[in-house]
Protein backbone atom coordinates (compact mmCIF):
# COMPACT_ATOMS: atom_id res chain seq x y z
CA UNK A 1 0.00 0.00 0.00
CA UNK A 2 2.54 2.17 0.47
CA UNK A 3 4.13 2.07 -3.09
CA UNK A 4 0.88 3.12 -4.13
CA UNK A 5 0.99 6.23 -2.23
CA UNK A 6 4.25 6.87 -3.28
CA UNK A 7 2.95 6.52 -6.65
CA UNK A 8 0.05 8.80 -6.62
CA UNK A 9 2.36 11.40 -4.98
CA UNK A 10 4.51 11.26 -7.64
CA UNK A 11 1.68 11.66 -10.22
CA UNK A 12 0.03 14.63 -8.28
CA UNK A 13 3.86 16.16 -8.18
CA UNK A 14 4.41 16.01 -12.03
CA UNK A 15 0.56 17.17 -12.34
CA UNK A 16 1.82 20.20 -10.22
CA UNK A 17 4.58 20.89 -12.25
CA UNK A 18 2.57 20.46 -15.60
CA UNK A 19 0.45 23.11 -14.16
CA UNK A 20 3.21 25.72 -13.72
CA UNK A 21 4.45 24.66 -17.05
CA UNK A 22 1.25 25.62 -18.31
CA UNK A 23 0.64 28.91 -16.71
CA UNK A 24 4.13 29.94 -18.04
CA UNK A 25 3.70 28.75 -21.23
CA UNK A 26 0.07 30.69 -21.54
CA UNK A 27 1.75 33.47 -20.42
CA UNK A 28 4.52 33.38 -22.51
CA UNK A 29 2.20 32.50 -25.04
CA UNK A 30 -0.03 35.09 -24.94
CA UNK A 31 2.46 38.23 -24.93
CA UNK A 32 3.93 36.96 -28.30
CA UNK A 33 7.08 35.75 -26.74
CA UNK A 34 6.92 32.46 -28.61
CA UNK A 35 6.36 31.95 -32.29
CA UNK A 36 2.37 31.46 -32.30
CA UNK A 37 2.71 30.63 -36.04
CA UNK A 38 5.22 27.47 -35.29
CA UNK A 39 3.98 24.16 -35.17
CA UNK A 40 6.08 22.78 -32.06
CA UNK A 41 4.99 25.65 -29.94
CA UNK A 42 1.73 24.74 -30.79
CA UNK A 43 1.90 21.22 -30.14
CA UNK A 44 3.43 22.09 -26.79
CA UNK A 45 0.22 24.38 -26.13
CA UNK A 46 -2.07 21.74 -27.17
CA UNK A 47 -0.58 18.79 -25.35
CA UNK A 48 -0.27 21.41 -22.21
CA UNK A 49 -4.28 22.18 -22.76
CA UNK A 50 -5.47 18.73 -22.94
CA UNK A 51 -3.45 17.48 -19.73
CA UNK A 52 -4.67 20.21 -17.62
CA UNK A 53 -7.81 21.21 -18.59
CA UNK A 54 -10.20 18.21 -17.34
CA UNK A 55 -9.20 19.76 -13.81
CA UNK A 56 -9.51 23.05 -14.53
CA UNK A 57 -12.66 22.82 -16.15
CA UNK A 58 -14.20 20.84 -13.52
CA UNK A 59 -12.82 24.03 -11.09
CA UNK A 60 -14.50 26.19 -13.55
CA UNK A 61 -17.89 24.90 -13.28
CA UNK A 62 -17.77 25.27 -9.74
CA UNK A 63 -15.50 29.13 -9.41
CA UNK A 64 -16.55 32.26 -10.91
CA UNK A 65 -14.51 33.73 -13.50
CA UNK A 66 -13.42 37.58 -12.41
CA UNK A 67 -13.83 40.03 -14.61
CA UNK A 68 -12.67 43.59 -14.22
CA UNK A 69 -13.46 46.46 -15.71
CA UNK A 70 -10.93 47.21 -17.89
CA UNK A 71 -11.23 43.85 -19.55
CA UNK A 72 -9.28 41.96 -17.31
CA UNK A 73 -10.11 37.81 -16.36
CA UNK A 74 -8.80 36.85 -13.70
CA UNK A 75 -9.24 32.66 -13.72
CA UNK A 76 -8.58 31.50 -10.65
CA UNK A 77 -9.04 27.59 -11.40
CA UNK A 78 -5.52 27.33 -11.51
CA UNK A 79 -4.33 28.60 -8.28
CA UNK A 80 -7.28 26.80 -6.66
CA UNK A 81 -6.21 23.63 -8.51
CA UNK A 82 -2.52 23.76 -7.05
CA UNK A 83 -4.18 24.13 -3.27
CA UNK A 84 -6.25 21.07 -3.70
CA UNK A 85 -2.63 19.26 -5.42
CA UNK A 86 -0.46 20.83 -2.42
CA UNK A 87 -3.00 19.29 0.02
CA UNK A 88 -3.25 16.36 -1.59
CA UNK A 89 0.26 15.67 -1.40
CA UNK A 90 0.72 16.98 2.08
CA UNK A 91 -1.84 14.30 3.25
CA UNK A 92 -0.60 11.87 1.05
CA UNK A 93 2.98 12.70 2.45
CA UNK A 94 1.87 12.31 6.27
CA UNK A 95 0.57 9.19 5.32
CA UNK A 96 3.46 7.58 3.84
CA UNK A 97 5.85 8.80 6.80
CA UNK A 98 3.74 7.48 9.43
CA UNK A 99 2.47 4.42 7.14
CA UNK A 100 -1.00 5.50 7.84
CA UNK A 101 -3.71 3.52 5.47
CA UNK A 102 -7.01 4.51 5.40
């Protein structure tokens, strides 16, 4: 049992990071940085899109979208989505160092 918390920690932490990856990337992304016309970046974008997205979406239905007045969104599904993960993991954590099962 506990190799399969290990596992599942180790999936939520490279969830994490493909969350970060993906706010970066949008970022990037969306102040021209990278090459919107290229076909890798793209790829990246899409591959980055499907992997997250189930989980934000799901955060979506559930969180209001901000909007400001000056046009701004402010989604916070993603910040939201990284508490749950950090939790997660911090359980998950405590129960591998004390070998807790539930």
């Amino acid at each position: 049992m506990n190799i399969t918390l290990k596992i599942i920690y180790i999936i939520l932490t490279l969830y994490e990071k493909t969350l970060l990856i993906r706010f970066i990337f949008s970022f990037l992304y969306d102040y021209n940085v990278f090459n919107t016309s290229n076909s890798l970046v793209n790829l990246i974008r899409q591959f980055l899109f499907k992997i997250t997205d189930p989980l934000l979406n799901l955060i979506r239905q559930n969180i209001p979208i901000i909007k400001q007045n000056f046009g701004y969104i402010i989604d916070l599904s993603p910040l939201l989505a990284l508490i749950i993960i950090y939790t997660l993991q911090y359980l998950l954590n405590n129960m591998i160092y004390w070998d807790v099962f539930i």
